[in-house]
C-alpha atoms as a PDB file:
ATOM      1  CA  UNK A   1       2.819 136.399 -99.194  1.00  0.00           C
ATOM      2  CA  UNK A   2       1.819 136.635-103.146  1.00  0.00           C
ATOM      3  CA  UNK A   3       2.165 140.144-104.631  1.00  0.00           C
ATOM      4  CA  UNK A   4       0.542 141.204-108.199  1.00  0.00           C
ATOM      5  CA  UNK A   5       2.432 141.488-110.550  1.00  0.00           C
ATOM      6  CA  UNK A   6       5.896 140.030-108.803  1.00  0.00           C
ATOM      7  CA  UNK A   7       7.090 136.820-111.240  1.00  0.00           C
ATOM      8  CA  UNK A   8       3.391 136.952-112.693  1.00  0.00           C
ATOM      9  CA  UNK A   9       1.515 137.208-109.547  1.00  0.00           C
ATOM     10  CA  UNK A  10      -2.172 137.971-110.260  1.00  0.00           C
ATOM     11  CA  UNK A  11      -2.943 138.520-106.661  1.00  0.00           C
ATOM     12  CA  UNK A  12      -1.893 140.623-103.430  1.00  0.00           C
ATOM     13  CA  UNK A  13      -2.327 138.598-100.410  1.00  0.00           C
ATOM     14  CA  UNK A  14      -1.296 137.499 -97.154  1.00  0.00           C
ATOM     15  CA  UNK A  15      -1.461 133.930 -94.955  1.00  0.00           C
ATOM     16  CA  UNK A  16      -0.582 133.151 -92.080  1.00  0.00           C
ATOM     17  CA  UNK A  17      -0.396 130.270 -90.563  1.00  0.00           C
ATOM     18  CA  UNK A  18       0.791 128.691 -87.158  1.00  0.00           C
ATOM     19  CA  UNK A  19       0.764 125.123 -85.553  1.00  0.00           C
ATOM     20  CA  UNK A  20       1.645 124.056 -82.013  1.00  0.00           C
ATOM     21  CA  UNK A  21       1.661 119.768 -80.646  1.00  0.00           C
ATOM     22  CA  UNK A  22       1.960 118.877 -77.399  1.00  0.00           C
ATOM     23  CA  UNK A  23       2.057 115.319 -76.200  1.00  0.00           C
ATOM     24  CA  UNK A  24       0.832 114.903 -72.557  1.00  0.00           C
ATOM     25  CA  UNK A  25       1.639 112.207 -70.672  1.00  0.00           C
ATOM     26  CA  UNK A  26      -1.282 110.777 -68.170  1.00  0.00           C
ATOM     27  CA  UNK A  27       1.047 108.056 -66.279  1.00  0.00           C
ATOM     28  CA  UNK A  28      -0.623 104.951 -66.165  1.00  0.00           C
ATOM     29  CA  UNK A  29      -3.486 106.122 -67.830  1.00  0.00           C
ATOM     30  CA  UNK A  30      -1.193 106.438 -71.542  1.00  0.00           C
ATOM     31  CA  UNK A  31      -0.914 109.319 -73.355  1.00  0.00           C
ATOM     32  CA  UNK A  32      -2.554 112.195 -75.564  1.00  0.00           C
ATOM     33  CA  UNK A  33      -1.423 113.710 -78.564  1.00  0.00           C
ATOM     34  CA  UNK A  34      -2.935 117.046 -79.551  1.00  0.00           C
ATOM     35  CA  UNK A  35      -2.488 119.713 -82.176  1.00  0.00           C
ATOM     36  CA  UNK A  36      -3.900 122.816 -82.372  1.00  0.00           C
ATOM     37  CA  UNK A  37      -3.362 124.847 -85.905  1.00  0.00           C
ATOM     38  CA  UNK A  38      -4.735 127.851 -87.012  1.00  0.00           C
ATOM     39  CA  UNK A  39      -4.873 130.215 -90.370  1.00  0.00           C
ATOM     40  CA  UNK A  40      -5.702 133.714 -91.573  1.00  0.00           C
ATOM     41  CA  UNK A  41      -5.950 134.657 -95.193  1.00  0.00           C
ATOM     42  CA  UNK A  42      -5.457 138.088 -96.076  1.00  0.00           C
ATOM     43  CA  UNK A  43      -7.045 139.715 -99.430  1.00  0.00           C
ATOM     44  CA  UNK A  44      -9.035 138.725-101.700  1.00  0.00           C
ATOM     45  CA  UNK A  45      -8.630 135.360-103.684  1.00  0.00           C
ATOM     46  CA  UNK A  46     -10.014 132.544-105.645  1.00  0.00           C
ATOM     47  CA  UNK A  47     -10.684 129.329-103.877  1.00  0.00           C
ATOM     48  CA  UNK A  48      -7.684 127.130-105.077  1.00  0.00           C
ATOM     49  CA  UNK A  49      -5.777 129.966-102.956  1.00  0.00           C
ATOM     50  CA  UNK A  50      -7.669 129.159 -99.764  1.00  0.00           C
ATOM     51  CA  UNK A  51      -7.502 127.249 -97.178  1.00  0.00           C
ATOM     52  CA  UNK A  52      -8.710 123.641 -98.239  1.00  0.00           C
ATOM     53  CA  UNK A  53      -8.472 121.253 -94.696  1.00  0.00           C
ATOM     54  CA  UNK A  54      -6.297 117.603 -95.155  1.00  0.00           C
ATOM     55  CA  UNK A  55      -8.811 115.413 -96.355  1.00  0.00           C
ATOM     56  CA  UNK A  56      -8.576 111.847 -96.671  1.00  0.00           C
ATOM     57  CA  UNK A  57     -10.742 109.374 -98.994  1.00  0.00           C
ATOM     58  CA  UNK A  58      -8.682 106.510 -98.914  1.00  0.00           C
ATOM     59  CA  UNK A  59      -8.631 103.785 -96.655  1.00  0.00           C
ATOM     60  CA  UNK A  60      -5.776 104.343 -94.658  1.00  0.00           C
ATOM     61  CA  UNK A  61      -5.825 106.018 -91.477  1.00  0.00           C
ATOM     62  CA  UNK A  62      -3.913 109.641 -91.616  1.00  0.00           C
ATOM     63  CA  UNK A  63      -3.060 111.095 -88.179  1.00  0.00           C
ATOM     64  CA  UNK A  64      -2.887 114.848 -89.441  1.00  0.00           C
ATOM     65  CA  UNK A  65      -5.913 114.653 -91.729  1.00  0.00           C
ATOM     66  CA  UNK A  66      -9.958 114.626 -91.672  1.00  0.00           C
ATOM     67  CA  UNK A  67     -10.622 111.002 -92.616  1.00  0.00           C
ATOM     68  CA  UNK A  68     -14.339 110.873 -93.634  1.00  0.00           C
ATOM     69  CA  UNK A  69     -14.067 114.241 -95.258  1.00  0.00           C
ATOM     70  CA  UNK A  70     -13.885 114.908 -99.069  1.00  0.00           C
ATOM     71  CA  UNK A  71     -11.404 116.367-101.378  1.00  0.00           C
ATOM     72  CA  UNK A  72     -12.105 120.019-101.312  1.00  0.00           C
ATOM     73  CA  UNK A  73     -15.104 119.415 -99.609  1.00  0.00           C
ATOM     74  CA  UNK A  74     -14.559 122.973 -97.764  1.00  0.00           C
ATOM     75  CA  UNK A  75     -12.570 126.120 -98.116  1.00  0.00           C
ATOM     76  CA  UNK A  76     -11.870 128.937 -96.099  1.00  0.00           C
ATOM     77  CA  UNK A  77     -10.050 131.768 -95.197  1.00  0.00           C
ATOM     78  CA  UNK A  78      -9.733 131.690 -91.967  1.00  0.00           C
ATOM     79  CA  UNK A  79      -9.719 128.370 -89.611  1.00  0.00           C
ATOM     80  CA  UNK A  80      -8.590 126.644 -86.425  1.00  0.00           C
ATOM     81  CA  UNK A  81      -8.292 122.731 -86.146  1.00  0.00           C
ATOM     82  CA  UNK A  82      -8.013 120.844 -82.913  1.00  0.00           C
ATOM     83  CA  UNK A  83      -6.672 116.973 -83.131  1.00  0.00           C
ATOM     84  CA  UNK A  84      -6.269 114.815 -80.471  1.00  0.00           C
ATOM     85  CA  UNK A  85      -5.482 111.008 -80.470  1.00  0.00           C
ATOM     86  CA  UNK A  86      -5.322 109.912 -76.881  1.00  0.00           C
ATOM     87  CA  UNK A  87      -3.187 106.299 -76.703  1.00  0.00           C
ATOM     88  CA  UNK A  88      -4.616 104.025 -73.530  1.00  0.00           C
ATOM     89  CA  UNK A  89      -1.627 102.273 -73.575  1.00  0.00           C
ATOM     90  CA  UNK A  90      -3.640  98.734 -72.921  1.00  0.00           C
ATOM     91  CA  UNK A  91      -5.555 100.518 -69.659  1.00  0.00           C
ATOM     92  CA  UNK A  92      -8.723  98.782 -70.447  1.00  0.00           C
ATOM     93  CA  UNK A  93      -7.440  95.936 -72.679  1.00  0.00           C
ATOM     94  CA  UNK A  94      -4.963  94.759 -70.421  1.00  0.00           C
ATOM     95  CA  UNK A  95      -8.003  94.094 -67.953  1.00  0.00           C
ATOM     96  CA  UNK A  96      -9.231  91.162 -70.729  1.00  0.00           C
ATOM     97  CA  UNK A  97      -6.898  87.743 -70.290  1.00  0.00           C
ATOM     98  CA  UNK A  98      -7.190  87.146 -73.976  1.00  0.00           C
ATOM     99  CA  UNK A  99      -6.707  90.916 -75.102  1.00  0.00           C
ATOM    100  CA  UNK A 100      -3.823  91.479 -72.329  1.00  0.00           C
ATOM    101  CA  UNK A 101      -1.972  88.005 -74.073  1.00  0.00           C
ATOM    102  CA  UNK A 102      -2.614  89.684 -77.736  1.00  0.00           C
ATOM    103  CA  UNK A 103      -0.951  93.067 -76.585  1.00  0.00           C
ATOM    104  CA  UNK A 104      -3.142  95.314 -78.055  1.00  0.00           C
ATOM    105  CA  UNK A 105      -3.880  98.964 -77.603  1.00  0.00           C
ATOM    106  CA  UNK A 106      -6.520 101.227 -77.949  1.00  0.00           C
ATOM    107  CA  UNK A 107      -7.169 104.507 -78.865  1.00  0.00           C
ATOM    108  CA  UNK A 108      -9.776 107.172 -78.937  1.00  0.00           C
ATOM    109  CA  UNK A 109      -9.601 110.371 -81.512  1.00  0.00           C
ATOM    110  CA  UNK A 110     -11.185 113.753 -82.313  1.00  0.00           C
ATOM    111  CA  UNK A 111     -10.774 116.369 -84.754  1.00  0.00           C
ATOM    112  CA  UNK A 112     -12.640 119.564 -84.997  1.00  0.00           C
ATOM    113  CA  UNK A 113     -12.255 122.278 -87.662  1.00  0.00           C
ATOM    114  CA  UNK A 114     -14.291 125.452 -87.577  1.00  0.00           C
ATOM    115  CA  UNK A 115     -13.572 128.315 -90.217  1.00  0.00           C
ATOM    116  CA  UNK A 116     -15.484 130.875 -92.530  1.00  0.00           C
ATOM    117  CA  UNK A 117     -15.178 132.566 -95.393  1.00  0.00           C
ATOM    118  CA  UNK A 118     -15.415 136.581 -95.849  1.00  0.00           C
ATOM    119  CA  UNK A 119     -18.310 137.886 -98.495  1.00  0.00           C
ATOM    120  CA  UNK A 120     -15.208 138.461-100.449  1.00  0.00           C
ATOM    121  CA  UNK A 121     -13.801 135.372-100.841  1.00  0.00           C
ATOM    122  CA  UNK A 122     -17.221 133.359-101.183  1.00  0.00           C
ATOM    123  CA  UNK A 123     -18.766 133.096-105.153  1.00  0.00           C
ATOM    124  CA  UNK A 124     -22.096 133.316-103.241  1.00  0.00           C
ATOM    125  CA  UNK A 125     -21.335 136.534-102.358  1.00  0.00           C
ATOM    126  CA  UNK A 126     -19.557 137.812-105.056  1.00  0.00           C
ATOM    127  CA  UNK A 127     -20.094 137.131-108.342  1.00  0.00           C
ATOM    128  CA  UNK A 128     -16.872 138.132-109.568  1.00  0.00           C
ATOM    129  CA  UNK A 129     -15.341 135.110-107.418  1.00  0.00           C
ATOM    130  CA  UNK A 130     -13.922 132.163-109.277  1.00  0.00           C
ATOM    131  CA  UNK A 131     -16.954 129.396-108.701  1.00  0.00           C
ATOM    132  CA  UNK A 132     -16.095 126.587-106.316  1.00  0.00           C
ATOM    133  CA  UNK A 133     -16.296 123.007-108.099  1.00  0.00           C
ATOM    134  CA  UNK A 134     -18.918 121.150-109.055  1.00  0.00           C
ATOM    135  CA  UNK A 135     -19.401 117.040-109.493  1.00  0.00           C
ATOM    136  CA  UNK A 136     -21.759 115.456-111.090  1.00  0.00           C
ATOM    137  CA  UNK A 137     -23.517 118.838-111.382  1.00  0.00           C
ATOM    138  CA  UNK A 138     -23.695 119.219-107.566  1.00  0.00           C
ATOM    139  CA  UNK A 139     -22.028 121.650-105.867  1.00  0.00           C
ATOM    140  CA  UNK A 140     -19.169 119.900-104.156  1.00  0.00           C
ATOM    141  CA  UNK A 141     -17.285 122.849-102.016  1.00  0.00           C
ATOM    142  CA  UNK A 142     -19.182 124.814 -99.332  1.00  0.00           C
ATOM    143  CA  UNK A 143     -17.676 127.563 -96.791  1.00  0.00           C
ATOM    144  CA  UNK A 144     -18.776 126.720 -93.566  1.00  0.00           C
ATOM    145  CA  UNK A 145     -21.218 127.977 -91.474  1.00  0.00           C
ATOM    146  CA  UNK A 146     -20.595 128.548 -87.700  1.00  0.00           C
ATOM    147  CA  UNK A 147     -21.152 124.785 -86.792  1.00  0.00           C
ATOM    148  CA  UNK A 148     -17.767 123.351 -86.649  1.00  0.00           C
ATOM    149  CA  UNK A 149     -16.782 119.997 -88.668  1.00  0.00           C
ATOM    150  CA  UNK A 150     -16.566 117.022 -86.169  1.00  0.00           C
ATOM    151  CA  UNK A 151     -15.190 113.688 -86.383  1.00  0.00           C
ATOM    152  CA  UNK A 152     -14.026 110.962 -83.655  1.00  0.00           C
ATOM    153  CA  UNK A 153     -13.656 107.376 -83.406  1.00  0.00           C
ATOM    154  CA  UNK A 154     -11.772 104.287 -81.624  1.00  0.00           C
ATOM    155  CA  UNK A 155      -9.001 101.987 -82.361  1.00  0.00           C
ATOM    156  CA  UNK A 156      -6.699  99.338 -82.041  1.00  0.00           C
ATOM    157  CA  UNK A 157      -3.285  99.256 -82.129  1.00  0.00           C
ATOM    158  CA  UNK A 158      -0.633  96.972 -81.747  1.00  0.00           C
ATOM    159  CA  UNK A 159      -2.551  94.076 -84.151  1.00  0.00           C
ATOM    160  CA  UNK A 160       0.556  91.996 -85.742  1.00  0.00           C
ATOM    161  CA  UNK A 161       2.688  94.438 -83.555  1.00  0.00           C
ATOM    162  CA  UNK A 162       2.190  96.789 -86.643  1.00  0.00           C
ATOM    163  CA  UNK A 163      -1.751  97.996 -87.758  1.00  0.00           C
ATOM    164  CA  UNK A 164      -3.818 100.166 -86.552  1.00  0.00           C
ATOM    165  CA  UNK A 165      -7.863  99.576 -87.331  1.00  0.00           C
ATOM    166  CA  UNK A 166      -9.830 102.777 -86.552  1.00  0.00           C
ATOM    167  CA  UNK A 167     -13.679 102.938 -86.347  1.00  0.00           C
ATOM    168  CA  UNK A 168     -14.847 106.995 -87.292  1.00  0.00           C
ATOM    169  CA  UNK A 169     -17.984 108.211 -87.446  1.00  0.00           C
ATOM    170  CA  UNK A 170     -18.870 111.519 -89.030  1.00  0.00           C
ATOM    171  CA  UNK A 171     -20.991 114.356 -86.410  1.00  0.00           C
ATOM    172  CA  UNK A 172     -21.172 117.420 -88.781  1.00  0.00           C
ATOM    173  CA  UNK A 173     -22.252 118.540 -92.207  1.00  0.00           C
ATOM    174  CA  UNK A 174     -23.870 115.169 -93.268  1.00  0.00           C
ATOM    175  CA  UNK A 175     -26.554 116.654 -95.840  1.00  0.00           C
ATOM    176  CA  UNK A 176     -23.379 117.350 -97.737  1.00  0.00           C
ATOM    177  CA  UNK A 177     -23.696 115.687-101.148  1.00  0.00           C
ATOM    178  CA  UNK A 178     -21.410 112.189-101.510  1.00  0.00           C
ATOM    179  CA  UNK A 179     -19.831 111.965 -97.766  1.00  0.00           C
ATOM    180  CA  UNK A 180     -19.062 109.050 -95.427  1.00  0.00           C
ATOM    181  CA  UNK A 181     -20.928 109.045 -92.292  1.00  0.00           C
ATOM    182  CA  UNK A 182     -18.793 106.123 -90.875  1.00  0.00           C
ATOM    183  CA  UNK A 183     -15.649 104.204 -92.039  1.00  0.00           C
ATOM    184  CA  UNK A 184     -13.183 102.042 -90.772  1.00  0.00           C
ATOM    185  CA  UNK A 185      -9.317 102.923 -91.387  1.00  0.00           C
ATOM    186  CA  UNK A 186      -6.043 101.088 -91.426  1.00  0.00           C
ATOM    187  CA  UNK A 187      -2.867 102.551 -90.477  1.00  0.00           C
ATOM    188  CA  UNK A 188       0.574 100.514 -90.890  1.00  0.00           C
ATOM    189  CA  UNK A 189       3.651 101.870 -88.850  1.00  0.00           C
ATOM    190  CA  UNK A 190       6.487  99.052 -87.680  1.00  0.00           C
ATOM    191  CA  UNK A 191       7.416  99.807 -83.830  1.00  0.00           C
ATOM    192  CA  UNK A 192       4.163 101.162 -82.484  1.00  0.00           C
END
């Protein structure tokens, strides 16, 4: 909640916000890991108030973030995200003598995120809007349209009993300006 006024508060709004994860369990076919999240802005406000998705343009692997998508690459002010890492457990590996021996793991994720942003809140819509970034003199922020960001890949786990190697690839928004269509990711976590 921000209120005008309150401590300084230059803006009267409202967001709400709500997560749920479930891991299911597929017996001997491993495991799945999803998370569904969600978010509503309320009022009107400037962009560093919205809703800017977890992006990631490092190298490492994040489980909660969109790996091939750029710092403030979007905002919004409303949104729903859908992750899901599903965690073979060695079902197809453990079919490969040399694989099987090597104890590896794979893994196949998704992430979707589709949101919007009201006339309100978009500077293309109202010029009285604080302007969304810029680099290099391109325009480096966009609200989305009604096609959804997508991203999935494969892995493998278990390599040295602690890293994870992911292979992405990028579906959605590629005309954007500066993006990775592909990457590979490493992820280190002891006791996989």
């Amino acid at each position: 909640q921000g209120f005008k006024g309150f401590l300084g508060g230059q803006y009267d709004f409202k967001n709400l916000e709500g997560n749920i994860f479930k891991r299911f369990y597929l017996s001997q076919f491993g495991y799945a890991d999803i998370t569904l999240d969600g978010g509503y802005i309320f009022g009107k406000v400037p962009y560093p108030l919205l809703a800017l998705p977890h992006a990631n343009q490092t190298y490492g692997y994040q489980l909660q973030s969109y790996n091939l998508m750029n710092f403030l690459e979007f905002a919004n002010d409303h949104y729903v995200s859908l992750m899901g890492d599903y965690y073979l457990n060695g079902f197809l590996f453990n079919k490969i003598p040399l694989l099987k021996k090597l104890k590896l793991r794979e893994v196949v994720e998704g992430k979707v995120l589709w949101g919007g942003l009201r006339n309100e809140n978009n500077p293309a819509m109202n010029p009285n809007q604080m302007l969304f970034p810029t680099t290099n003199g391109l325009q480096s922020t966009f609200a989305m349209s009604r096609v959804p960001y997508v991203e999935g890949g494969f892995g493998i786990m278990n390599i040295f009993k602690i890293v994870r190697i992911d292979y992405i690839h990028r579906f959605t928004y590629l005309n954007n300006p500066e993006i990775a269509k592909n990457g590979i990711r490493v992820l280190i976590v002891p006791g996989f």
